[in-house]
N, C-alpha and C. Protein backbone atom coordinates (compact mmCIF):
# COMPACT_ATOMS: atom_id res chain seq x y z
N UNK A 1 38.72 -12.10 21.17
CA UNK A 1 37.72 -12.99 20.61
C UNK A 1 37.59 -12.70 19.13
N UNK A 2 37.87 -13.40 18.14
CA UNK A 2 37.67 -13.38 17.09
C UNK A 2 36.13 -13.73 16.61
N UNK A 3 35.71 -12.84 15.66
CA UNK A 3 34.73 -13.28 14.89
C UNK A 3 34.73 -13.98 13.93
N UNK A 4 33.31 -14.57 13.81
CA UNK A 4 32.61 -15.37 12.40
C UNK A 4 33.28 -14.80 11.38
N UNK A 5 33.75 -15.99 10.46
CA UNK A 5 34.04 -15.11 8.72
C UNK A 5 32.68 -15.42 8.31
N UNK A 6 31.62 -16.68 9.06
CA UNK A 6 30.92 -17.13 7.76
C UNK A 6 29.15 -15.87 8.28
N UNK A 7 28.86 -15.81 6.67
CA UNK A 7 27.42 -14.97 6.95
C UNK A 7 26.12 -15.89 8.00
N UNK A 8 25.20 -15.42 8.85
CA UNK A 8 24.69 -15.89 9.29
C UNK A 8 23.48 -17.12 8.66
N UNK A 9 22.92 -17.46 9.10
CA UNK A 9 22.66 -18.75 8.58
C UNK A 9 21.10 -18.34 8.07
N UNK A 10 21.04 -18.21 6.40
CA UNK A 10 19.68 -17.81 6.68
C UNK A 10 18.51 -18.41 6.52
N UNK A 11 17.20 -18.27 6.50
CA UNK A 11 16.25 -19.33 6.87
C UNK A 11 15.99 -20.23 6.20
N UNK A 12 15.56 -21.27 6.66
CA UNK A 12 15.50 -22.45 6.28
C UNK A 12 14.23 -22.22 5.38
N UNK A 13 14.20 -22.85 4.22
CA UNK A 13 12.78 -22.96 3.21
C UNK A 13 11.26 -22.86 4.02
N UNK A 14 11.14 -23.77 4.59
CA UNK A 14 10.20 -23.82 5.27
C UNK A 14 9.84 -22.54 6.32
N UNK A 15 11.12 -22.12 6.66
CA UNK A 15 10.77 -20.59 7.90
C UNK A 15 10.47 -19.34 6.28
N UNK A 16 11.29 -19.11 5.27
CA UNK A 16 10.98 -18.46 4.22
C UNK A 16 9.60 -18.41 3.57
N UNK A 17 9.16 -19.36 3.25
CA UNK A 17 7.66 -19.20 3.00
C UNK A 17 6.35 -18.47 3.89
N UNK A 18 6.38 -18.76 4.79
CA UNK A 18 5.55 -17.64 5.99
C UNK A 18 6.04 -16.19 5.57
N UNK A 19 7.55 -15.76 5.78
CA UNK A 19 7.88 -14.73 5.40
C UNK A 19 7.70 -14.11 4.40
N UNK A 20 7.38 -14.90 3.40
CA UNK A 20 7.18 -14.13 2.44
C UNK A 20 5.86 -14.11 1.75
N UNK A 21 5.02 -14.83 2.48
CA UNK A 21 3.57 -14.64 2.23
C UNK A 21 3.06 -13.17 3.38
N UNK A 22 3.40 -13.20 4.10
CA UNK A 22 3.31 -11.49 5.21
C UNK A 22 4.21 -10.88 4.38
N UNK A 23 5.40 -11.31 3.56
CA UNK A 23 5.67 -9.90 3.31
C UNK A 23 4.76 -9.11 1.99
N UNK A 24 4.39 -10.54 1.20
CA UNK A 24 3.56 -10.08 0.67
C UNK A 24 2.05 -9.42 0.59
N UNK A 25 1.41 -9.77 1.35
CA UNK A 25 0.87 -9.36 2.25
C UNK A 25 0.92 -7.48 2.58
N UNK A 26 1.27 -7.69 3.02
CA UNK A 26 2.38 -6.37 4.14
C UNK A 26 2.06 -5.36 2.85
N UNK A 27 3.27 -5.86 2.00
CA UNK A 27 3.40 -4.43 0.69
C UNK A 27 2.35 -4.70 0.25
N UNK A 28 1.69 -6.06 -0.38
CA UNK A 28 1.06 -6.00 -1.07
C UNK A 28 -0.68 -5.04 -1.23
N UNK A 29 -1.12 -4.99 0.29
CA UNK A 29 -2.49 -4.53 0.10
C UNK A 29 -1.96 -3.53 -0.12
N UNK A 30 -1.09 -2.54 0.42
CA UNK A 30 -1.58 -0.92 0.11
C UNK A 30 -0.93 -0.68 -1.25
N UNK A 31 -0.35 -1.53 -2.36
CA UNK A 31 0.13 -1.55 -3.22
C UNK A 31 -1.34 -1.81 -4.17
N UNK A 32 -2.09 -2.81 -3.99
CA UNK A 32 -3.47 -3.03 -4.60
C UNK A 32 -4.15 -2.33 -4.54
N UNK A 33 -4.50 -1.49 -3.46
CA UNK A 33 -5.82 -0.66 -3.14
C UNK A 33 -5.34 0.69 -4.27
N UNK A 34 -4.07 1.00 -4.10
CA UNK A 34 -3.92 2.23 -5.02
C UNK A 34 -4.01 1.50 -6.97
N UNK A 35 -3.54 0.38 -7.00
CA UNK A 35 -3.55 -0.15 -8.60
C UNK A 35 -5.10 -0.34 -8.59
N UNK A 36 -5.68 -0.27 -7.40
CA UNK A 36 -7.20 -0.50 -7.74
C UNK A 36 -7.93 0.58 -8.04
N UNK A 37 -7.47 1.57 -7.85
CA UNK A 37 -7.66 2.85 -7.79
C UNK A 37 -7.69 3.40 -9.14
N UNK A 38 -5.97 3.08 -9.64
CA UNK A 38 -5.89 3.67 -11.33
C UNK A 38 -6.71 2.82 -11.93
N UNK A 39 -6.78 1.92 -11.82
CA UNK A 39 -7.59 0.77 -12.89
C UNK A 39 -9.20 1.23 -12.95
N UNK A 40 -9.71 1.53 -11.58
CA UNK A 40 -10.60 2.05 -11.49
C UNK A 40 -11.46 2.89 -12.53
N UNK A 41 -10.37 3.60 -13.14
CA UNK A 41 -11.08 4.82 -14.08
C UNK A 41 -11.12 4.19 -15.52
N UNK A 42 -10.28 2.97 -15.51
CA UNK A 42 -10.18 2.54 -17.20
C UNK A 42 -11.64 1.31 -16.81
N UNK A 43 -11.94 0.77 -16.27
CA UNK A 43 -13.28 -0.07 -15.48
C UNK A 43 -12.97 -1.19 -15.10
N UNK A 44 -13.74 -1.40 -14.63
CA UNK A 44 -13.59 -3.00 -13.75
C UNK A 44 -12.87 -3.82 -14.57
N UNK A 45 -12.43 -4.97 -13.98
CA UNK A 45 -11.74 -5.87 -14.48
C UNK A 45 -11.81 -7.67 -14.17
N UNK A 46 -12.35 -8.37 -15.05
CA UNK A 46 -13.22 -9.33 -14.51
C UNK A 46 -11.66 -10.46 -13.77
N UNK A 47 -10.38 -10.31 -13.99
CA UNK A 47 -9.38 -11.55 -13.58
C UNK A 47 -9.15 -10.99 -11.76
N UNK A 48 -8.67 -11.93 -11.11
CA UNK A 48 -8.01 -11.32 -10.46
C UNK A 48 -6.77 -12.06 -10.01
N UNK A 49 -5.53 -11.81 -9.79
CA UNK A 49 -3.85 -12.40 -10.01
C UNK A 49 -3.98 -14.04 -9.58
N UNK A 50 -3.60 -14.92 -10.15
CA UNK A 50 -3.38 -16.18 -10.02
C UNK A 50 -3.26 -16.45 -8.31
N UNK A 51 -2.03 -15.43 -8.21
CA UNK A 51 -1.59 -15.41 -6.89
C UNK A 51 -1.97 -14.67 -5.50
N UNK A 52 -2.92 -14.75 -5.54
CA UNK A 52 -4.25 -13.87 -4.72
C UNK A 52 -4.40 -14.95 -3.57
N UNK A 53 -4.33 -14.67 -2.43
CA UNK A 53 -5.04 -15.54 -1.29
C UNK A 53 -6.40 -15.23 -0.81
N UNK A 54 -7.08 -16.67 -1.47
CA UNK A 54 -8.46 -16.66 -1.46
C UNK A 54 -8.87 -17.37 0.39
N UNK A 55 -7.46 -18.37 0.52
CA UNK A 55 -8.18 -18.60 2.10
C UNK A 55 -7.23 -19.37 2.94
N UNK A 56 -7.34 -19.03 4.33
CA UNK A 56 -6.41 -20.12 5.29
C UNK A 56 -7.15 -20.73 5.84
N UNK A 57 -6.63 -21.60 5.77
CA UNK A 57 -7.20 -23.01 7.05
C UNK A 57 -6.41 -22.97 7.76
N UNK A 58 -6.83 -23.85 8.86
CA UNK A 58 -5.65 -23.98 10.19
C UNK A 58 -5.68 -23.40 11.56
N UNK A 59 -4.82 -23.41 12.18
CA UNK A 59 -4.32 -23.12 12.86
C UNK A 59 -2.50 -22.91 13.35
N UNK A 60 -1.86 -22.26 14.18
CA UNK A 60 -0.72 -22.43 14.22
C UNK A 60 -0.07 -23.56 15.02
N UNK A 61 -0.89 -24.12 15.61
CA UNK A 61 -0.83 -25.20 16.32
C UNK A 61 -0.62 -26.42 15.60
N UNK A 62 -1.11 -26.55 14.43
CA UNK A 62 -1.80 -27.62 13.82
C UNK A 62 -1.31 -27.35 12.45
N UNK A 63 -1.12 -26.20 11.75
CA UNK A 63 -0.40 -25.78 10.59
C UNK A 63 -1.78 -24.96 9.56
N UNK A 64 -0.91 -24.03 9.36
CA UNK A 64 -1.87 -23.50 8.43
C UNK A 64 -1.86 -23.91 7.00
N UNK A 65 -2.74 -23.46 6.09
CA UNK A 65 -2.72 -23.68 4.77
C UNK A 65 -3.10 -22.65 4.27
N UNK A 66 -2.32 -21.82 3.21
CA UNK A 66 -2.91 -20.86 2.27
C UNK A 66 -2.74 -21.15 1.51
N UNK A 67 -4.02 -20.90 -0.02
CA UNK A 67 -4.58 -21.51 -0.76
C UNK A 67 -4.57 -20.67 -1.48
N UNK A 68 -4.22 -20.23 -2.78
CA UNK A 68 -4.54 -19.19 -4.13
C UNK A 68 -5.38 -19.46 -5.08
N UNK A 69 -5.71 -18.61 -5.23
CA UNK A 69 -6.44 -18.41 -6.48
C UNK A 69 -6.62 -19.16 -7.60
N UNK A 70 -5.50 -19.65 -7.91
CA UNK A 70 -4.50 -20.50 -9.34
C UNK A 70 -4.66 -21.79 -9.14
N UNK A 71 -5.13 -22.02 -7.66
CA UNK A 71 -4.68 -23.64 -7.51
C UNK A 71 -4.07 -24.26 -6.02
N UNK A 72 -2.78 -23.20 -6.71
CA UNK A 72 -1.63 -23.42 -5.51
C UNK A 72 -2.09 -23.01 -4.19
N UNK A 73 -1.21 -23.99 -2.97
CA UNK A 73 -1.39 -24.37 -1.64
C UNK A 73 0.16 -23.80 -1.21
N UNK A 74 -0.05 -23.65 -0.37
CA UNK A 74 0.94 -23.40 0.50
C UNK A 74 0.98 -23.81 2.05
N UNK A 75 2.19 -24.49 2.57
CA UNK A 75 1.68 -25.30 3.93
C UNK A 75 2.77 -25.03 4.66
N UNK A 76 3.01 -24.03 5.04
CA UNK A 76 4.39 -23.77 6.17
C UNK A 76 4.19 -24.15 7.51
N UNK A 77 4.99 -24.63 8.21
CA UNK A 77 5.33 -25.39 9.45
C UNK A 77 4.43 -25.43 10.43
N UNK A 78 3.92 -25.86 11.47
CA UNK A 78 3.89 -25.54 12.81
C UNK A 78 3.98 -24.72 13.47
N UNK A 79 3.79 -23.91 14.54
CA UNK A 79 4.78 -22.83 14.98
C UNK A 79 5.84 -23.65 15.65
N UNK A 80 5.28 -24.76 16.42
CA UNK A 80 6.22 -25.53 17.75
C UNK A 80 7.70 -26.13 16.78
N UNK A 81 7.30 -26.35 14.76
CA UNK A 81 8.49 -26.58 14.62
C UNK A 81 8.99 -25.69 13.58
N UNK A 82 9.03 -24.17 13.69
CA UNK A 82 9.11 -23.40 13.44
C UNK A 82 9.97 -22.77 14.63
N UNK A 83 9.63 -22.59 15.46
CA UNK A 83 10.19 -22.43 16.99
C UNK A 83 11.11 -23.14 17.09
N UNK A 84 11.13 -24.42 16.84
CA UNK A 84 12.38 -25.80 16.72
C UNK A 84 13.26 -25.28 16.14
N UNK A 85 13.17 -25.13 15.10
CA UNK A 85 14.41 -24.63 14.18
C UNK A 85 15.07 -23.06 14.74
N UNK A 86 14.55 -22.62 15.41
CA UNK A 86 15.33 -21.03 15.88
C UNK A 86 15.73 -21.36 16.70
N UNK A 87 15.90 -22.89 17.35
CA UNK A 87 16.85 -23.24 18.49
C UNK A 87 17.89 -23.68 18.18
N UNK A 88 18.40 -24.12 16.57
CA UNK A 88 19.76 -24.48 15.67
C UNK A 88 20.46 -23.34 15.37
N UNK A 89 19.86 -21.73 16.10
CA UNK A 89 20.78 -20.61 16.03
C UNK A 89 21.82 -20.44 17.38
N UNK A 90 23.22 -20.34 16.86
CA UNK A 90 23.77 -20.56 18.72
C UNK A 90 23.98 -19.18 18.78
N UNK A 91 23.71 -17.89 18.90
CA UNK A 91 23.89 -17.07 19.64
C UNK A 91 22.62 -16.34 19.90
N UNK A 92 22.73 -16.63 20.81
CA UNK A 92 21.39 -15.86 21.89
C UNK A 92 20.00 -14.78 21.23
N UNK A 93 20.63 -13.99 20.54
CA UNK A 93 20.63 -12.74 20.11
C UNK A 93 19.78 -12.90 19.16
N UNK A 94 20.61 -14.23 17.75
CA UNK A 94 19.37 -14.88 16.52
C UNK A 94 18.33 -15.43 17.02
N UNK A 95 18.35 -16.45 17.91
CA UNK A 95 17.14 -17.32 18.53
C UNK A 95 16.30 -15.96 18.62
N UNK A 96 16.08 -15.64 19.37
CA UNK A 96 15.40 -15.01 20.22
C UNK A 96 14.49 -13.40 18.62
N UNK A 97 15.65 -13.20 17.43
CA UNK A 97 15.01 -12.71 16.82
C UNK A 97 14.43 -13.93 16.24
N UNK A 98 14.57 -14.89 15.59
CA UNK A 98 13.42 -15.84 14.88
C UNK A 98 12.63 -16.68 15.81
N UNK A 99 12.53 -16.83 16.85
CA UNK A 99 11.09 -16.28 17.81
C UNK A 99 10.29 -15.56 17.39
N UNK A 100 10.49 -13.99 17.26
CA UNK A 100 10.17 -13.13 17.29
C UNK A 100 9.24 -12.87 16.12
N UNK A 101 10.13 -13.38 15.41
CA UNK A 101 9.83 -13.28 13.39
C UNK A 101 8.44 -14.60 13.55
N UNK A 102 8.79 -15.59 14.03
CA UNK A 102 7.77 -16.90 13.80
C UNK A 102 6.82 -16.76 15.11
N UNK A 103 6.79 -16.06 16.24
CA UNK A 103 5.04 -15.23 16.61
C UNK A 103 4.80 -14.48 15.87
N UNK A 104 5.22 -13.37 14.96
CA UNK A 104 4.57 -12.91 14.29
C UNK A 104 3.95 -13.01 13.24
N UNK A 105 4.39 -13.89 12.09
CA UNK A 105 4.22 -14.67 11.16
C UNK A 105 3.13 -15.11 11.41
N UNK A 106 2.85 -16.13 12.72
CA UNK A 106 1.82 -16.41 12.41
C UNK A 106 0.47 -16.07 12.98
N UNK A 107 0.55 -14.84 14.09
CA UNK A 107 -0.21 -13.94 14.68
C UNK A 107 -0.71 -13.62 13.62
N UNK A 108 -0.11 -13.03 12.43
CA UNK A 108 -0.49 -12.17 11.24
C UNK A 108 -1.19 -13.08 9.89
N UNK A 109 -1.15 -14.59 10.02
CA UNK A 109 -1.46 -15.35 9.24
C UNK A 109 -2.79 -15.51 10.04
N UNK A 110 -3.32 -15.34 11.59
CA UNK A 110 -4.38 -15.98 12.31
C UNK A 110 -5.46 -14.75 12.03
N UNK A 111 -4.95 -13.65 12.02
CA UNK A 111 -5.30 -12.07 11.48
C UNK A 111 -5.95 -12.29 9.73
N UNK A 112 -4.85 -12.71 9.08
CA UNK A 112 -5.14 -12.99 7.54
C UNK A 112 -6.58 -13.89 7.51
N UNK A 113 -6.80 -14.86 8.51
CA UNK A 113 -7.59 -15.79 8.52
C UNK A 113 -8.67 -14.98 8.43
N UNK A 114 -8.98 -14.36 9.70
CA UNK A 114 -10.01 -13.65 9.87
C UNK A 114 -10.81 -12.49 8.82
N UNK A 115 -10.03 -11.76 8.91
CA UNK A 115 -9.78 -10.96 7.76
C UNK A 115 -10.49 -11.64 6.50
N UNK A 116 -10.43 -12.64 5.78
CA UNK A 116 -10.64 -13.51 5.05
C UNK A 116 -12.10 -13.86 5.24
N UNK A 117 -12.43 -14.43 6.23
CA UNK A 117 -13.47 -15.08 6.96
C UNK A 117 -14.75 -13.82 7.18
N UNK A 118 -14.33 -12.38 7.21
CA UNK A 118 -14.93 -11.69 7.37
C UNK A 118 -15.52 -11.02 5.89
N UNK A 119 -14.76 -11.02 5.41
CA UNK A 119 -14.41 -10.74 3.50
C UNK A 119 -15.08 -11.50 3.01
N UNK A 120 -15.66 -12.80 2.99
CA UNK A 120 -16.14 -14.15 2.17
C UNK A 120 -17.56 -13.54 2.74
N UNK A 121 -17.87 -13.75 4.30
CA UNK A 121 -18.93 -13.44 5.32
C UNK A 121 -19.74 -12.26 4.48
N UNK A 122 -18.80 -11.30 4.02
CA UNK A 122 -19.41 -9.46 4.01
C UNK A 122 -19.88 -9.66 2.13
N UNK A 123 -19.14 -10.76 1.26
CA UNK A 123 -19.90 -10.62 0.25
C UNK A 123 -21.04 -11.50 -0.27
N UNK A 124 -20.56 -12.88 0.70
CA UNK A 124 -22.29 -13.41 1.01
C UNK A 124 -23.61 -12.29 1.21
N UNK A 125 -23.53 -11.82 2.46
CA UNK A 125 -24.26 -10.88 2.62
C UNK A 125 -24.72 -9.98 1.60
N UNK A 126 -23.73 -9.69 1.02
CA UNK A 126 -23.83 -8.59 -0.12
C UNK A 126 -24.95 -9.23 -1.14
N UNK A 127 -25.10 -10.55 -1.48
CA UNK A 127 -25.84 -10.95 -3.03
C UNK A 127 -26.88 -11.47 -2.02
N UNK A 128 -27.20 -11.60 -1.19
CA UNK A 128 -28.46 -12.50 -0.38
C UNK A 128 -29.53 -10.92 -0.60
C-alpha cells in the first residue's frame, strides 16, 4: 500500500478561527496575569489590547459570537457545521480527531461565556 505524497488537508478558515481564539485564550491568560504582574509595579494602566474578548453570545447550536474590544466580531460556525466539515476527512483517524478538536472548541467557548458572564456580574457588584 502506498502512501499519500500530499500533506494532510488543513483546516478550513472557518474551523481555524475557533482554534485560534482557544488558543489564544489557552496561552493567553497565564501569559497576562504574569504581564499583569510586572506592569503592576510601574502602575495601573488605563488601555486594555484592542484584541481583548469583552463577550460571547450564542450558543453552539446556533453559533457563537465573540466580540473585542476594538470593535471586531468574530462568528465561527455551528458546531453541526463544523462537525460537517470533519466528515470531508477520508481516513477514519482525521474525522474523528476534528470531532474531537470542534467539541472542544466549543465546550471551551461555552466555558469562555460563562467565565465572562461571571466577570461582567463580579464587577457590577463591585461599584453598586
Amino acid at each position: 500500500m502506498r502512501r499519500p505524497t500530499f500533506p494532510l488537508r488543513p483546516l478550513t478558515p472557518s474551523l481555524r478561527a475557533p482554534s485560534l481564539a482557544i488558543l489564544v485564550l489557552v496561552l493567553g491568560l497565564p501569559l497576562g496575569v504574569t504581564a499583569g504582574l510586572a506592569t503592576a509595579a510601574d502602575g495601573p494602566t488605563d488601555e486594555a489590547p484592542g484584541d481583548t474578548i469583552v463577550d460571547v453570545t450564542g450558543d453552539a447550536g446556533n453559533g457563537f459570537g465573540i466580540h473585542h474590544l476594538d470593535g471586531t466580531a468574530l462568528y465561527p460556525p455551528t458546531d453541526s457545521e463544523a462537525l460537517a466539515e470533519c466528515s470531508a476527512y477520508e481516513r477514519f483517524g482525521h474525522r474523528v480527531r476534528c470531532r474531537t478538536e470542534v467539541r472542544t472548541w466549543y465546550r471551551d467557548l461555552a466555558d469562555l461565556q460563562q467565565a465572562l458572564e461571571h466577570a461582567h456580574d463580579a464587577a457590577i457588584g463591585a461599584t453598586v
